[in-house]
PDB file of N, CA and C in Angstrom:
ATOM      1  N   UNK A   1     295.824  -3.190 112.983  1.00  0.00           N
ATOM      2  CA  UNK A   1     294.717  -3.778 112.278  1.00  0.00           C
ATOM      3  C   UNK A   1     294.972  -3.684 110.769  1.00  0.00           C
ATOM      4  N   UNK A   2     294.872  -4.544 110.201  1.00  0.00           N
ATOM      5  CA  UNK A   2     295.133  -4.785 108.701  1.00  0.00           C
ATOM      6  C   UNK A   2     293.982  -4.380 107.875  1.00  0.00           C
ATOM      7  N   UNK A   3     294.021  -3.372 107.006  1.00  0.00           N
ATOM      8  CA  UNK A   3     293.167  -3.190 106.178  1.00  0.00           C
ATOM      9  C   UNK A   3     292.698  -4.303 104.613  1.00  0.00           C
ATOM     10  N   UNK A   4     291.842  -4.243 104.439  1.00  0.00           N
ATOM     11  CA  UNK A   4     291.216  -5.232 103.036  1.00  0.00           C
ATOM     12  C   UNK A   4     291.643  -4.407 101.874  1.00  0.00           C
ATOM     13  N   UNK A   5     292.780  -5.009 101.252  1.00  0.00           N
ATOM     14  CA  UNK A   5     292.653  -4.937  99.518  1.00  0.00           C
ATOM     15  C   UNK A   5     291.582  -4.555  98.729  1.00  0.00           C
ATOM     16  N   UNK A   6     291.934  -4.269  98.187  1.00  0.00           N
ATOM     17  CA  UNK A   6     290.956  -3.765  96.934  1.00  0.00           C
ATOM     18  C   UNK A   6     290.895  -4.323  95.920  1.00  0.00           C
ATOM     19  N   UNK A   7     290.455  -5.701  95.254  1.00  0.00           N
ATOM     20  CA  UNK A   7     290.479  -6.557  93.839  1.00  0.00           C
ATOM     21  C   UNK A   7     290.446  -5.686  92.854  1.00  0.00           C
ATOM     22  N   UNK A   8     291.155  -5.692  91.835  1.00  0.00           N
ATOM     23  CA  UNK A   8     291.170  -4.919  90.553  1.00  0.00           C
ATOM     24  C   UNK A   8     291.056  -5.971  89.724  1.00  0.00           C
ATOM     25  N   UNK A   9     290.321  -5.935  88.712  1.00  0.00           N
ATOM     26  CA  UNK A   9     289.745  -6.917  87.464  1.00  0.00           C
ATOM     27  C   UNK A   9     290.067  -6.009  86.296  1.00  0.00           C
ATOM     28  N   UNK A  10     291.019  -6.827  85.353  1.00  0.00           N
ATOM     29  CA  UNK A  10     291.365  -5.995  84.136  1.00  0.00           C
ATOM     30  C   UNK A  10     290.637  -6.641  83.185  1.00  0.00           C
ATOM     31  N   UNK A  11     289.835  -6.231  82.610  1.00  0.00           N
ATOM     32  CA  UNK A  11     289.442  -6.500  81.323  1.00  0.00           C
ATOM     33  C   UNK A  11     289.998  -6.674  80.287  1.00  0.00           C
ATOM     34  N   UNK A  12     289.558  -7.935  79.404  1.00  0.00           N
ATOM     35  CA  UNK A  12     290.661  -8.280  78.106  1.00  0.00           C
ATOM     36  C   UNK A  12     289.891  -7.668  77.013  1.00  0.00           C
ATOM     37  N   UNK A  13     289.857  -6.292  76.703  1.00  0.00           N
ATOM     38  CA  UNK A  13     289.126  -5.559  75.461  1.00  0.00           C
ATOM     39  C   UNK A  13     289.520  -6.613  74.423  1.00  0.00           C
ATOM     40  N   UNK A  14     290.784  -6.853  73.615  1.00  0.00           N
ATOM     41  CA  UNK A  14     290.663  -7.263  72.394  1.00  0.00           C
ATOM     42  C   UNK A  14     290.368  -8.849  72.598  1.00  0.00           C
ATOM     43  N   UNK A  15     290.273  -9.437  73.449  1.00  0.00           N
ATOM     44  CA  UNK A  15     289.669 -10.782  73.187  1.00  0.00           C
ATOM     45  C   UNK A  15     287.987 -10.512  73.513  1.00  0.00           C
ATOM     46  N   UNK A  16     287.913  -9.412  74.128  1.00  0.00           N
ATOM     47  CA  UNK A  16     286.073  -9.397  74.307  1.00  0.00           C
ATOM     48  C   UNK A  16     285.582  -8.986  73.077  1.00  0.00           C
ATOM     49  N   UNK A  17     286.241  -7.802  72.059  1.00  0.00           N
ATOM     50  CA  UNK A  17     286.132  -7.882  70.615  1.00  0.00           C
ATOM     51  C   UNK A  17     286.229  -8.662  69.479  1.00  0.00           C
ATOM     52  N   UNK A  18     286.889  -9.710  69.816  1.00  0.00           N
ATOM     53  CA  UNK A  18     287.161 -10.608  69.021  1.00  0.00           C
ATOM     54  C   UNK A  18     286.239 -11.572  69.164  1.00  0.00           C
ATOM     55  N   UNK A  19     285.281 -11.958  70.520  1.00  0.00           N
ATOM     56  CA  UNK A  19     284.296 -12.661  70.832  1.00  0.00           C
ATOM     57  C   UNK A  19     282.967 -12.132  69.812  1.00  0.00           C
ATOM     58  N   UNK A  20     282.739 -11.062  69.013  1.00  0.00           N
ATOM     59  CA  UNK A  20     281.938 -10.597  68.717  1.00  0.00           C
ATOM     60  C   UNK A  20     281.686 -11.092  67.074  1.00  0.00           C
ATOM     61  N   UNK A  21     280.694 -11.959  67.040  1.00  0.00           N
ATOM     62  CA  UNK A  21     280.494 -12.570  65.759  1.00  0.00           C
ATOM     63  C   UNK A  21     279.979 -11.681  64.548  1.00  0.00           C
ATOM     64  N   UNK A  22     280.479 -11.590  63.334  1.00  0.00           N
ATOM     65  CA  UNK A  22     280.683 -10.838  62.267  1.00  0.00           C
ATOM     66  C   UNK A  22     279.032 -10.629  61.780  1.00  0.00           C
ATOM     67  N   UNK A  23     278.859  -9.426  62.066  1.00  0.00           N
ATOM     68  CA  UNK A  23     277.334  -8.881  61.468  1.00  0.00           C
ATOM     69  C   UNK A  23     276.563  -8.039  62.640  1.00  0.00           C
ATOM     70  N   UNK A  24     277.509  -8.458  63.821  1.00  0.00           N
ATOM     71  CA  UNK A  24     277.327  -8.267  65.337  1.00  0.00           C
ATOM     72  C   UNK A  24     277.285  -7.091  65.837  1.00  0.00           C
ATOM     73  N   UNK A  25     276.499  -6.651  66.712  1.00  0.00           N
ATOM     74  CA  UNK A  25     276.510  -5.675  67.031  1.00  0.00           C
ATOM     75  C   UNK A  25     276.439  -5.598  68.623  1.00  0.00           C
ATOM     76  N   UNK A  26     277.390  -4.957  69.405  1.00  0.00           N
ATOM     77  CA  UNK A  26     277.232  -5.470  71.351  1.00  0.00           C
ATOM     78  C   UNK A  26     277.538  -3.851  71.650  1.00  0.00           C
ATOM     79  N   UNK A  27     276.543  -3.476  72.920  1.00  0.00           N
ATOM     80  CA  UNK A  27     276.500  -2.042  73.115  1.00  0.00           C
ATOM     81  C   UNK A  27     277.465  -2.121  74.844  1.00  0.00           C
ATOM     82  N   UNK A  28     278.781  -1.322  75.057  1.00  0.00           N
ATOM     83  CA  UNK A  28     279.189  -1.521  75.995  1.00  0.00           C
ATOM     84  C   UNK A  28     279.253  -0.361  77.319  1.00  0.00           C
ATOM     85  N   UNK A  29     279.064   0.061  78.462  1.00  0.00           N
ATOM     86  CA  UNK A  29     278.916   0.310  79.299  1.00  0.00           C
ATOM     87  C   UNK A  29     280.488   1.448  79.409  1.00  0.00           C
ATOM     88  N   UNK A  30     280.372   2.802  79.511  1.00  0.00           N
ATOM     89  CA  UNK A  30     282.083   2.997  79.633  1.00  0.00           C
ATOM     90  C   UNK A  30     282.341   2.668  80.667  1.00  0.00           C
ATOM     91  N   UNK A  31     281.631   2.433  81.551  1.00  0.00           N
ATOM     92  CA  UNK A  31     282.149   2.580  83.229  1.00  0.00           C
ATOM     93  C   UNK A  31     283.120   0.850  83.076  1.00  0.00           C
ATOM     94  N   UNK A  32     282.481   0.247  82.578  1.00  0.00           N
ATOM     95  CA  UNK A  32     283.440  -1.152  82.140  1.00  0.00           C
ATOM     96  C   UNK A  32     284.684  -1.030  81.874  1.00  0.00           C
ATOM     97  N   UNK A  33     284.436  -0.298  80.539  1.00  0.00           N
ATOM     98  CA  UNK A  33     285.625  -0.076  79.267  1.00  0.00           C
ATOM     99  C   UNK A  33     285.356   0.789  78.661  1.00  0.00           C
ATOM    100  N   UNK A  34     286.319   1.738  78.471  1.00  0.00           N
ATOM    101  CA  UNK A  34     286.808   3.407  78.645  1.00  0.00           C
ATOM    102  C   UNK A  34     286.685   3.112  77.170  1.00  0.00           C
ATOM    103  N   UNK A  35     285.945   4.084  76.591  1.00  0.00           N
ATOM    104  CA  UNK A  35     285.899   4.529  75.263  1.00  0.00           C
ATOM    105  C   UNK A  35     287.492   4.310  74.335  1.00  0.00           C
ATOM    106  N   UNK A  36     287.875   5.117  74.896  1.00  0.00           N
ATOM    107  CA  UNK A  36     289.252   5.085  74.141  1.00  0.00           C
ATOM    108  C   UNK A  36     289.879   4.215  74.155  1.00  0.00           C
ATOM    109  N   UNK A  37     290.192   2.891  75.114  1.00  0.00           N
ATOM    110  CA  UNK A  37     290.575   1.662  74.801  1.00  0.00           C
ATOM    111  C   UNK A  37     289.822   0.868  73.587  1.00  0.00           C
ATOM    112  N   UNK A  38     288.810   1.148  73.419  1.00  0.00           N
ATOM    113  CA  UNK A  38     288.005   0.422  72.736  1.00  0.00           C
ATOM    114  C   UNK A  38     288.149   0.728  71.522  1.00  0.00           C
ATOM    115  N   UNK A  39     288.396   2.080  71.093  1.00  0.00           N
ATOM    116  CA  UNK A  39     288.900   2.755  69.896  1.00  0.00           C
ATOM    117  C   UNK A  39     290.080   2.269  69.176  1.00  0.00           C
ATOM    118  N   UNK A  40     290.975   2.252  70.313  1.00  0.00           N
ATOM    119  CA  UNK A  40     292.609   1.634  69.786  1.00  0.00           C
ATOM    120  C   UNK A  40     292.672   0.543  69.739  1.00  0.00           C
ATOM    121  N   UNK A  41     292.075  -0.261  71.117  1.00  0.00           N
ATOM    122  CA  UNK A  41     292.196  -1.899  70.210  1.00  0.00           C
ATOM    123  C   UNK A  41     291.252  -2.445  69.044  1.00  0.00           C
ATOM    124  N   UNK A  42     290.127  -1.315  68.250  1.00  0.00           N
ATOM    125  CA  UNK A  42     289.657  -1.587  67.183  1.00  0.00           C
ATOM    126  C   UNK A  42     290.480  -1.518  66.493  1.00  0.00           C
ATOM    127  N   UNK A  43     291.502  -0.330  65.871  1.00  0.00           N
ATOM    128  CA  UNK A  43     291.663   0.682  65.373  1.00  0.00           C
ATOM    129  C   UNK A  43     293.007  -0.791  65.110  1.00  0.00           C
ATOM    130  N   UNK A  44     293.592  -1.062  66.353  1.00  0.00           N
ATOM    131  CA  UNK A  44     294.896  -1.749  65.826  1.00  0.00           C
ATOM    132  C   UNK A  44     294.333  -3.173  65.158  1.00  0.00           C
ATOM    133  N   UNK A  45     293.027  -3.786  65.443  1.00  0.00           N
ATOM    134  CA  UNK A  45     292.481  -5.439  64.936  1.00  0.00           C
ATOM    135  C   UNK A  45     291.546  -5.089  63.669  1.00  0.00           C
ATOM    136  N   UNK A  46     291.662  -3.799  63.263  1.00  0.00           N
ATOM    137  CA  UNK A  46     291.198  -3.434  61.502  1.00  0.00           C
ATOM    138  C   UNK A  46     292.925  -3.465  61.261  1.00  0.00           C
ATOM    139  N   UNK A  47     293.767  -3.049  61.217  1.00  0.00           N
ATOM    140  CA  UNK A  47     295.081  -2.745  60.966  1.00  0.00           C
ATOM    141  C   UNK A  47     295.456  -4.500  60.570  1.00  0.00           C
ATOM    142  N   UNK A  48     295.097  -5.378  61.540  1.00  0.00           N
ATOM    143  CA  UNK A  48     295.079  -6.729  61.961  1.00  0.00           C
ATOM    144  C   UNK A  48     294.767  -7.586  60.663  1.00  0.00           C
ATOM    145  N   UNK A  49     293.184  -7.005  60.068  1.00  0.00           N
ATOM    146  CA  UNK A  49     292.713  -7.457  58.874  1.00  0.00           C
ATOM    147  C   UNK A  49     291.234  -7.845  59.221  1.00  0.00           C
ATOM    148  N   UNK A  50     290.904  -7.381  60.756  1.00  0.00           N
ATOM    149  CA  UNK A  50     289.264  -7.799  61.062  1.00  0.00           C
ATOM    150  C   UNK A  50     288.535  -6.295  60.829  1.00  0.00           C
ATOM    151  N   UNK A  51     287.488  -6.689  60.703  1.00  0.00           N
ATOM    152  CA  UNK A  51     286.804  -4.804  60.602  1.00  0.00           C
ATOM    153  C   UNK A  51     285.807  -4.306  61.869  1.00  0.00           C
ATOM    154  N   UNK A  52     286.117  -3.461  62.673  1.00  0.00           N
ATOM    155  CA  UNK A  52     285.270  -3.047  63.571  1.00  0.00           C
ATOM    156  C   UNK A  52     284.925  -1.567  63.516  1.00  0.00           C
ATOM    157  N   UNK A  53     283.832  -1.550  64.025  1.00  0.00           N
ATOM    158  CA  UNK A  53     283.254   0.191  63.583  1.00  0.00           C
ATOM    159  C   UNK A  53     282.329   0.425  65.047  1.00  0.00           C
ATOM    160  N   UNK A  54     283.918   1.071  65.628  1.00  0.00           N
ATOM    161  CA  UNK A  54     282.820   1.664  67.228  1.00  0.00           C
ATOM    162  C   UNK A  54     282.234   3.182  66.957  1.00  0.00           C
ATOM    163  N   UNK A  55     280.737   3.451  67.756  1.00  0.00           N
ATOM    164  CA  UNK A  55     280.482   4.090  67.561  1.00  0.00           C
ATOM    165  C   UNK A  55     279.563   5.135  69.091  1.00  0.00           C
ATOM    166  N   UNK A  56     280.241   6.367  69.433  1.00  0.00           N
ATOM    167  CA  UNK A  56     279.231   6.891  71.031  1.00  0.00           C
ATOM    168  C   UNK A  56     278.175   7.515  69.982  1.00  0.00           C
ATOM    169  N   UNK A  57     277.492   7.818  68.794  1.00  0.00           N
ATOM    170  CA  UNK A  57     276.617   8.479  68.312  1.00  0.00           C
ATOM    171  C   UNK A  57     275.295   8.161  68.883  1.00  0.00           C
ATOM    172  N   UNK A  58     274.603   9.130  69.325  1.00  0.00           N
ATOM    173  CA  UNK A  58     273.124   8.720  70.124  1.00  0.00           C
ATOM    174  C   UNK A  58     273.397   7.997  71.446  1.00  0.00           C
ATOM    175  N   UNK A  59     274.290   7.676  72.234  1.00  0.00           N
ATOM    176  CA  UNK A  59     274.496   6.931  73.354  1.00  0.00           C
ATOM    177  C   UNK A  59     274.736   8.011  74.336  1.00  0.00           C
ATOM    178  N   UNK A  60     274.409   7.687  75.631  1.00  0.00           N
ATOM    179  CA  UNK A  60     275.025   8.351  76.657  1.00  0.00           C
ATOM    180  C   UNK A  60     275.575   7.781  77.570  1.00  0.00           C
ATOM    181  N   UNK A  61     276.638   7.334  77.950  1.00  0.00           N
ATOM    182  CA  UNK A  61     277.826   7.092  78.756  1.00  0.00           C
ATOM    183  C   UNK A  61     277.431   5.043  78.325  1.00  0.00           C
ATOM    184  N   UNK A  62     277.707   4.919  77.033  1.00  0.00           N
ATOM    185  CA  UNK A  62     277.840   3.894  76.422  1.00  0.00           C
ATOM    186  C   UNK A  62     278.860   4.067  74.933  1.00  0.00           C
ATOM    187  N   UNK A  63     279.100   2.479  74.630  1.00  0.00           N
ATOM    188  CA  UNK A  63     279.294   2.453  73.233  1.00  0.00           C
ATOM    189  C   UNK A  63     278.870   1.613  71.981  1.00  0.00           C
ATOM    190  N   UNK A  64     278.879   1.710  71.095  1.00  0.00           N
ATOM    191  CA  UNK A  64     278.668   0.808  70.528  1.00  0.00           C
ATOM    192  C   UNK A  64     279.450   0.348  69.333  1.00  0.00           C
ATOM    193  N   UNK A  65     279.686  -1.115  69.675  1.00  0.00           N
ATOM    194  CA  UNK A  65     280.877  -1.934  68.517  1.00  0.00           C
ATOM    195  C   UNK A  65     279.853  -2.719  67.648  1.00  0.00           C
ATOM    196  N   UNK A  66     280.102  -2.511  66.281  1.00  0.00           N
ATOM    197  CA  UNK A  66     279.944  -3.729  65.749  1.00  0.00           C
ATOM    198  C   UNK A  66     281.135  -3.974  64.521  1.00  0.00           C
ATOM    199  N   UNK A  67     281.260  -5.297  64.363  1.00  0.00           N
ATOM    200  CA  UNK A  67     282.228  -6.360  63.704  1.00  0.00           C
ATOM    201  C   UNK A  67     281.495  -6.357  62.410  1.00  0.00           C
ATOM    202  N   UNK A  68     281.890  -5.990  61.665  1.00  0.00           N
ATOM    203  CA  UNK A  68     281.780  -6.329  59.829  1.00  0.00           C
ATOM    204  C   UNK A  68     282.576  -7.548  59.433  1.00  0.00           C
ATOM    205  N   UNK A  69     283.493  -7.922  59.812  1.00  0.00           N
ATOM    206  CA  UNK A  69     284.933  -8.890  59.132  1.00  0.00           C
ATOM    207  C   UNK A  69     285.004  -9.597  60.362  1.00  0.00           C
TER     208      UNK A  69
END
């Protein structure tokens, strides 16, 4: 008897950041997207020349991005 697969869905962090219009602010779920991805692909698309400022302050098992640039 053949068992069912398991679908895995990868999330595109830096194009879902980049979707985020400048002044913007989008609060994200970690169970989605792991804090620390979210950190580094900021961290490398300020490096880039866009400005993002994530932040877990006051959240609980969330985050929050917002886009300046």
């Amino acid at each position: 008897m053949a068992t069912k697969a398991k679908l895995i869905t990868k999330v595109d962090v830096k194009g879902t950041l980049l979707n985020i219009k400048p002044g913007e602010s989008v609060i994200f779920k970690t169970k989605d997207i792991k804090a620390n991805n979210i950190r580094s692909i900021a961290r490398y698309l300020n490096q880039e020349g866009y400005l993002f400022k994530p932040t877990e302050v006051g959240l609980i098992d969330e985050m929050k991005v917002t886009r300046i640039k």
